[in-house]
Protein backbone atom coordinates (compact mmCIF):
# COMPACT_ATOMS: atom_id res chain seq x y z
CA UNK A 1 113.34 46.22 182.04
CA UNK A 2 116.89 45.50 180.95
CA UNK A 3 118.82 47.81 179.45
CA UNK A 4 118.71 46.81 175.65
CA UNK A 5 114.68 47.15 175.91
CA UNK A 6 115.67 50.36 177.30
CA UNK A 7 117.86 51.40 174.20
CA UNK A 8 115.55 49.51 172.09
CA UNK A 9 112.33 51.90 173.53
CA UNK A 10 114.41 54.89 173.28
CA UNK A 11 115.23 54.32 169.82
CA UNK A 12 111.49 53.88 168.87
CA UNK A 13 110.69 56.95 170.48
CA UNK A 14 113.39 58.89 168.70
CA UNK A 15 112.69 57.72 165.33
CA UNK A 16 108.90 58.50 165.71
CA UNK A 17 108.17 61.49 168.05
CA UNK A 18 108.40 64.32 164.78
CA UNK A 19 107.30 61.34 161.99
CA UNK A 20 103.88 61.58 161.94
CA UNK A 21 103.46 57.90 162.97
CA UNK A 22 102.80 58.25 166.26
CA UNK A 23 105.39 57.30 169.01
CA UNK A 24 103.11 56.21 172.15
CA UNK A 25 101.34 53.96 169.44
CA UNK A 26 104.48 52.64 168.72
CA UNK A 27 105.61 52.64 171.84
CA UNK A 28 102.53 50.43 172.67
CA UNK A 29 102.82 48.39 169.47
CA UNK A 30 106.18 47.13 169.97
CA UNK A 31 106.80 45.96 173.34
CA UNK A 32 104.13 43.46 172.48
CA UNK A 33 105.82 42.01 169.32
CA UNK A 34 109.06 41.41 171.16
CA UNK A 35 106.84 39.93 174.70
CA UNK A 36 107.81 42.64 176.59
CA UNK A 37 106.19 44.33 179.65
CA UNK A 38 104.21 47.16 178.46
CA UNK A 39 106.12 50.48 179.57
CA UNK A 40 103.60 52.16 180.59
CA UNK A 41 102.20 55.73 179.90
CA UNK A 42 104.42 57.39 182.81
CA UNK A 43 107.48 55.69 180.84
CA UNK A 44 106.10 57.27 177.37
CA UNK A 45 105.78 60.40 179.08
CA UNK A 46 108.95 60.47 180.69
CA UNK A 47 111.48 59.44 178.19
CA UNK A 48 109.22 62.14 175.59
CA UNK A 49 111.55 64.35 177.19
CA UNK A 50 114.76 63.43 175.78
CA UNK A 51 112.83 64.30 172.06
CA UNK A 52 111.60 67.89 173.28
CA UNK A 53 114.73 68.44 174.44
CA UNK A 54 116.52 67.99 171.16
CA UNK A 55 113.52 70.24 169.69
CA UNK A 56 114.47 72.72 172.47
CA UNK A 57 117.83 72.78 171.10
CA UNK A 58 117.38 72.29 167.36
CA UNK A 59 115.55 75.19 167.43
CA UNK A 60 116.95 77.23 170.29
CA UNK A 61 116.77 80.78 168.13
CA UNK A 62 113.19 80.70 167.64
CA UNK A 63 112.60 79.31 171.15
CA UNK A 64 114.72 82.31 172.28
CA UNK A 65 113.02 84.80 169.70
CA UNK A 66 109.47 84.05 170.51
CA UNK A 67 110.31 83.78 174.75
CA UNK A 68 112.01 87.37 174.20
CA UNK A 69 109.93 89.01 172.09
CA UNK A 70 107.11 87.73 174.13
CA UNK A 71 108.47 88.84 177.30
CA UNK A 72 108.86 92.40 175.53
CA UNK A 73 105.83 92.52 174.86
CA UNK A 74 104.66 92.24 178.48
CA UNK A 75 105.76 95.64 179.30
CA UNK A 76 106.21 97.29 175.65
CA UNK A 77 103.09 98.54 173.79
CA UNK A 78 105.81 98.78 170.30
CA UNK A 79 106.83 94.92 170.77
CA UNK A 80 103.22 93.71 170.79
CA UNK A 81 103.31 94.32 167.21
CA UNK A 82 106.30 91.67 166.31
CA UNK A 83 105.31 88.27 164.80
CA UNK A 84 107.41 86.80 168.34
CA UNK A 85 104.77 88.25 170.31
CA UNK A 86 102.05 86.87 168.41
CA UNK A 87 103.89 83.48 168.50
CA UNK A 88 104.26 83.31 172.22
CA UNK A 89 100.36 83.43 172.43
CA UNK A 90 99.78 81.29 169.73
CA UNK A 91 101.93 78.86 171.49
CA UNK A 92 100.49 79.20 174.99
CA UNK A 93 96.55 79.20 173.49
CA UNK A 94 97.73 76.46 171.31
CA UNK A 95 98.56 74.33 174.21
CA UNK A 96 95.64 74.98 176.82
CA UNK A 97 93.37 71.95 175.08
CA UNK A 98 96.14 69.30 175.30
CA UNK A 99 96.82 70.59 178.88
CA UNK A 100 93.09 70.79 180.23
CA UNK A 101 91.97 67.40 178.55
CA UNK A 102 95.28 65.68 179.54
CA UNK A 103 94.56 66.69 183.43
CA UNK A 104 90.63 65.97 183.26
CA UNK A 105 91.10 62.49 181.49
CA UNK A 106 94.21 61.14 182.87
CA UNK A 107 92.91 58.37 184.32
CA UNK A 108 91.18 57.35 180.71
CA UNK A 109 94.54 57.90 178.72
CA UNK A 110 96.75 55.90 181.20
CA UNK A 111 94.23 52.73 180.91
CA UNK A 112 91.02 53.17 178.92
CA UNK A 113 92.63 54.11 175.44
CA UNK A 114 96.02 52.07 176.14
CA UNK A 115 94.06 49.42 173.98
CA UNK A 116 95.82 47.67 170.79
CA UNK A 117 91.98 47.83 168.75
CA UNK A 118 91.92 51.64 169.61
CA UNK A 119 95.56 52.21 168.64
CA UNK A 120 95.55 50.52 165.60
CA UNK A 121 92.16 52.00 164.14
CA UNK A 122 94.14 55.32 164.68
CA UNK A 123 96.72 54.61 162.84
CA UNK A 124 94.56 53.85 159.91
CA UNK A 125 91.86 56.69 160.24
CA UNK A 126 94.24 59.51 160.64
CA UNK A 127 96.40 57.99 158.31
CA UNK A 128 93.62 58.44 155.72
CA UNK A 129 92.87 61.90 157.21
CA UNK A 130 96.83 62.64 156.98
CA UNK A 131 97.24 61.97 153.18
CA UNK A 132 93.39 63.56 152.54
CA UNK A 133 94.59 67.21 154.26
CA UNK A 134 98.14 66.61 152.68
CA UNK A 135 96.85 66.02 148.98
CA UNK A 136 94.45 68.67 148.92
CA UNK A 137 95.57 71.38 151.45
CA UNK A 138 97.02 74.41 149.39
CA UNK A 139 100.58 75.02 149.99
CA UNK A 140 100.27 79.25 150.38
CA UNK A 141 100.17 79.79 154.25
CA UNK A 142 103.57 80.66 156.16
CA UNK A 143 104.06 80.60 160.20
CA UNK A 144 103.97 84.35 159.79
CA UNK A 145 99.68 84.32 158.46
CA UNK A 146 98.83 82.04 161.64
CA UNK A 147 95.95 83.78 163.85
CA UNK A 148 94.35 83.57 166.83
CA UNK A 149 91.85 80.85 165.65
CA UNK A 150 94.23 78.91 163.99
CA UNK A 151 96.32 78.77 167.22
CA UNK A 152 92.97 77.40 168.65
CA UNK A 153 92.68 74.85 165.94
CA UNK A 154 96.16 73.48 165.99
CA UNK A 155 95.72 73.00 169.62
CA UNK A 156 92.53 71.03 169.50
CA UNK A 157 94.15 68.66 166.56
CA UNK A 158 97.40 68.33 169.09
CA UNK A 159 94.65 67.45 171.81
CA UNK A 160 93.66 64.55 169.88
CA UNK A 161 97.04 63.11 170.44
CA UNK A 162 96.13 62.22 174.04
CA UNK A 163 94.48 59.04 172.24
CA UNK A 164 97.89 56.90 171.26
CA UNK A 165 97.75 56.24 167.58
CA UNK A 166 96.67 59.74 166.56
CA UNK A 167 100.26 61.06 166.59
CA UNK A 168 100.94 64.74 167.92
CA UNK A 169 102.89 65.50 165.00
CA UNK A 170 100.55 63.81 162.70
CA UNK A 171 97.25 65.22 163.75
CA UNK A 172 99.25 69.10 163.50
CA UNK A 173 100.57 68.98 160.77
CA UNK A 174 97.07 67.93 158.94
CA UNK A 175 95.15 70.57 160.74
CA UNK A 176 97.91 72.74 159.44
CA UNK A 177 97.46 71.27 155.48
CA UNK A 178 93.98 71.46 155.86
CA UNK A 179 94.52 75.32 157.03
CA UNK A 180 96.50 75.76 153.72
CA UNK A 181 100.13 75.71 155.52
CA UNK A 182 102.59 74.75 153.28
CA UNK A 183 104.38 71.36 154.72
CA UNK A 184 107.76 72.85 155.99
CA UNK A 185 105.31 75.17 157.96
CA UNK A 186 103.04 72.93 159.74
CA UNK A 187 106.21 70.95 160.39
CA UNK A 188 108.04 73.23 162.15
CA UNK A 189 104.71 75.06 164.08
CA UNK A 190 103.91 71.45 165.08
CA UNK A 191 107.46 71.10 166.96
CA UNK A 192 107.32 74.82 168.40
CA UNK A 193 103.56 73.70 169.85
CA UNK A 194 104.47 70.37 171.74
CA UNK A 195 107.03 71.57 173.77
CA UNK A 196 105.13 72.77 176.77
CA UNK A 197 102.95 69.97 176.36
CA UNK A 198 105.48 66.93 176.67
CA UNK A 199 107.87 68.79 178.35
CA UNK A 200 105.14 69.60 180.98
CA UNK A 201 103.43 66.16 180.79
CA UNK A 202 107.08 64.28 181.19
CA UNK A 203 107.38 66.00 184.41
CA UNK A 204 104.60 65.59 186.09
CA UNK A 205 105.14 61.85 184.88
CA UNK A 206 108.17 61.48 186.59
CA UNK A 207 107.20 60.97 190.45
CA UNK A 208 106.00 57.40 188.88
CA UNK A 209 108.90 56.36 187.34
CA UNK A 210 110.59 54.71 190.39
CA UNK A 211 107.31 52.76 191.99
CA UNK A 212 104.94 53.09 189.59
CA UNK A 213 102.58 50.08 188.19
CA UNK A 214 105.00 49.52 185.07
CA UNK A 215 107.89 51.18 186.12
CA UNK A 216 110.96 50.12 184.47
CA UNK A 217 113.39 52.29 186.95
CA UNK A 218 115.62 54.79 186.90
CA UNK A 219 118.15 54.05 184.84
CA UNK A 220 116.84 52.46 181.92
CA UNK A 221 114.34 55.32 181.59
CA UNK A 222 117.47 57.61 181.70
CA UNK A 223 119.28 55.68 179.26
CA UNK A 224 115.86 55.55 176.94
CA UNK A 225 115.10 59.20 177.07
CA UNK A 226 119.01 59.83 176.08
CA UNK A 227 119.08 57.62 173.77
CA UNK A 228 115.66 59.34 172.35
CA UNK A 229 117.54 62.31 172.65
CA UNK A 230 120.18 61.39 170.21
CA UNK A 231 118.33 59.99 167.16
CA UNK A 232 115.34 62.62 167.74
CA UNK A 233 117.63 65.60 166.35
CA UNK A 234 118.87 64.11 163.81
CA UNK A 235 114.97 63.37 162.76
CA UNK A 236 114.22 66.57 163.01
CA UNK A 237 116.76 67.56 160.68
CA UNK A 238 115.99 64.95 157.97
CA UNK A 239 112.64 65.44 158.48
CA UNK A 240 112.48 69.40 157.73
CA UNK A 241 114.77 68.36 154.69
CA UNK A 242 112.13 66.12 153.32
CA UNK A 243 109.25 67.45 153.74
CA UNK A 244 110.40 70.88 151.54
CA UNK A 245 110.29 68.22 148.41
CA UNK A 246 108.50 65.06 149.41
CA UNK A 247 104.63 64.45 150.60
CA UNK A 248 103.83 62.70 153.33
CA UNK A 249 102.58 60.09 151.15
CA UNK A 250 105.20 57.44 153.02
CA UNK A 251 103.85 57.97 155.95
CA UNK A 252 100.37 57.60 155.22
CA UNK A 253 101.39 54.17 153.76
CA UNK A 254 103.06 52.64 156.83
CA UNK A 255 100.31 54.20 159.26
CA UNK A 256 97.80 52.16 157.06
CA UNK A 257 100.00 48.98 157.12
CA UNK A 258 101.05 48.89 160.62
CA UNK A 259 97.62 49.66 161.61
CA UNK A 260 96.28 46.54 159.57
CA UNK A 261 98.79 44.15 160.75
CA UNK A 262 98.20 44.73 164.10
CA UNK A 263 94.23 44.17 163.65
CA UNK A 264 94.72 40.89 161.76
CA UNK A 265 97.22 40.20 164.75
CA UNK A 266 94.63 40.95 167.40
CA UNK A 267 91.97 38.87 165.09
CA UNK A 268 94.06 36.01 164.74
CA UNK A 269 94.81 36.05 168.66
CA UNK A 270 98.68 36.20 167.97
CA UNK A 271 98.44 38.89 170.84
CA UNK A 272 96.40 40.42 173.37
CA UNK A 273 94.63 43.95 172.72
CA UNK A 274 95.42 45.18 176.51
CA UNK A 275 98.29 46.03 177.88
């Protein structure tokens, strides 16, 4: 990999990590419009990293809220009863599915579902499910109502992510519509919840970076997850904006039109369904 498909991939990634659009289908997508090598799911994983990171820091007072208040709680009967406390669970039962079926089916993920037909019926059928929970979920749930078995749900729906073409954000925040989460809600629980996930999964990604199968080296995954970095916080910004006043209704659209293009593509034979 050269360095502009470097800045090129990182860019990608930034714009559609927290879009529900789905950045390793993207990610996937792309590469194979321009003739690229495919980057490979260690890449994805790896430069994923430089978008938690500006969640990390975008919201660095809840991060630091829920981590304290959590950690009170360890050794304080009185701070169990604090909505941080609660959080910190929520987060940490929230991401034992994506953990558990990311470990048992790596081997599937990194080959098996890295497939152009299975990424692009994705982006269609949770496109559909997307704008379904978004039209008729009721807007009346904050973060503060979530439970126990909506922390289970949310993680299951982020689980389904492990197939590229789902989107993490995108299969969250419906689970959260369908829940009755208002949109600037499901949002921002749908950030909190992937950080241990990516983070985690970036890292245990990067012993493949240098030799791996697709590796693209060193330093143009350092300049893509920087440059992911970058344009990932200020999507996180515009995004929480937006969503306050608009549907996703935009997004649903382009899910369904990528996803169609890149079937007639694959039917026509203008390129390959593997990567």
């Amino acid at each position: 990999m050269d360095l502009l498909q470097a800045l090129v991939l990182g860019l990608i990634q930034g714009l559609t990590e927290f879009l529900p659009i789905s950045s390793s289908g993207h990610l996937a997508i792309f590469p194979k419009f321009f003739g690229w090598e495919d980057p490979g799911a260690a890449f994805t994983a790896v430069i994923q990293i430089g978008t938690e990171v500006a969640v990390v820091l975008y919201f660095w007072r809840d991060i630091w809220n829920i981590a304290s208040g959590w950690l009170r709680g360890l050794v304080n009967r009185d701070a169990r009863e604090s909505l941080e406390w609660r959080m910190g669970w929520f987060v940490i039962v929230g991401s034992l599915p994506i953990v558990v079926l990311g470990i048992a089916l790596k081997d599937v993920i990194e080959n098996d579902f890295r497939n152009l037909w299975i990424i692009a019926t994705m982006l269609i059928v949770m496109g559909i499910v997307l704008g379904i929970c978004d039209r008729l979920g009721r807007q009346e749930r904050q973060i503060e109502d979530l439970t126990p078995k909506h922390a289970v749900l949310f993680g299951l729906a982020q689980a389904a992510a492990l197939i590229p073409g789902v989107s993490r954000s995108g299969a969250t925040i419906s689970m959260g519509r369908a829940l009755g989460y208002d949109r600037a809600a499901a949002t921002r629980y749908a950030f909190l919840l992937a950080i241990p996930a990516v983070v985690g999964a970036g890292l245990f990604e990067l012993k493949e970076i240098p030799g791996g199968e697709n590796a693209y080296g060193v330093g143009p995954t350092i300049l893509a997850t920087v440059v992911s970095f970058v344009v990932g916080i200020s999507v996180i910004h515009w995004l929480l904006q937006y969503v306050s006043k608009h549907s996703y209704t935009p997004f649903v659209i382009y899910r369904i039109g990528l996803g169609t293009l890149v079937l007639i593509l694959l039917g026509t034979g203008a390129i390959t369904a593997t990567m």
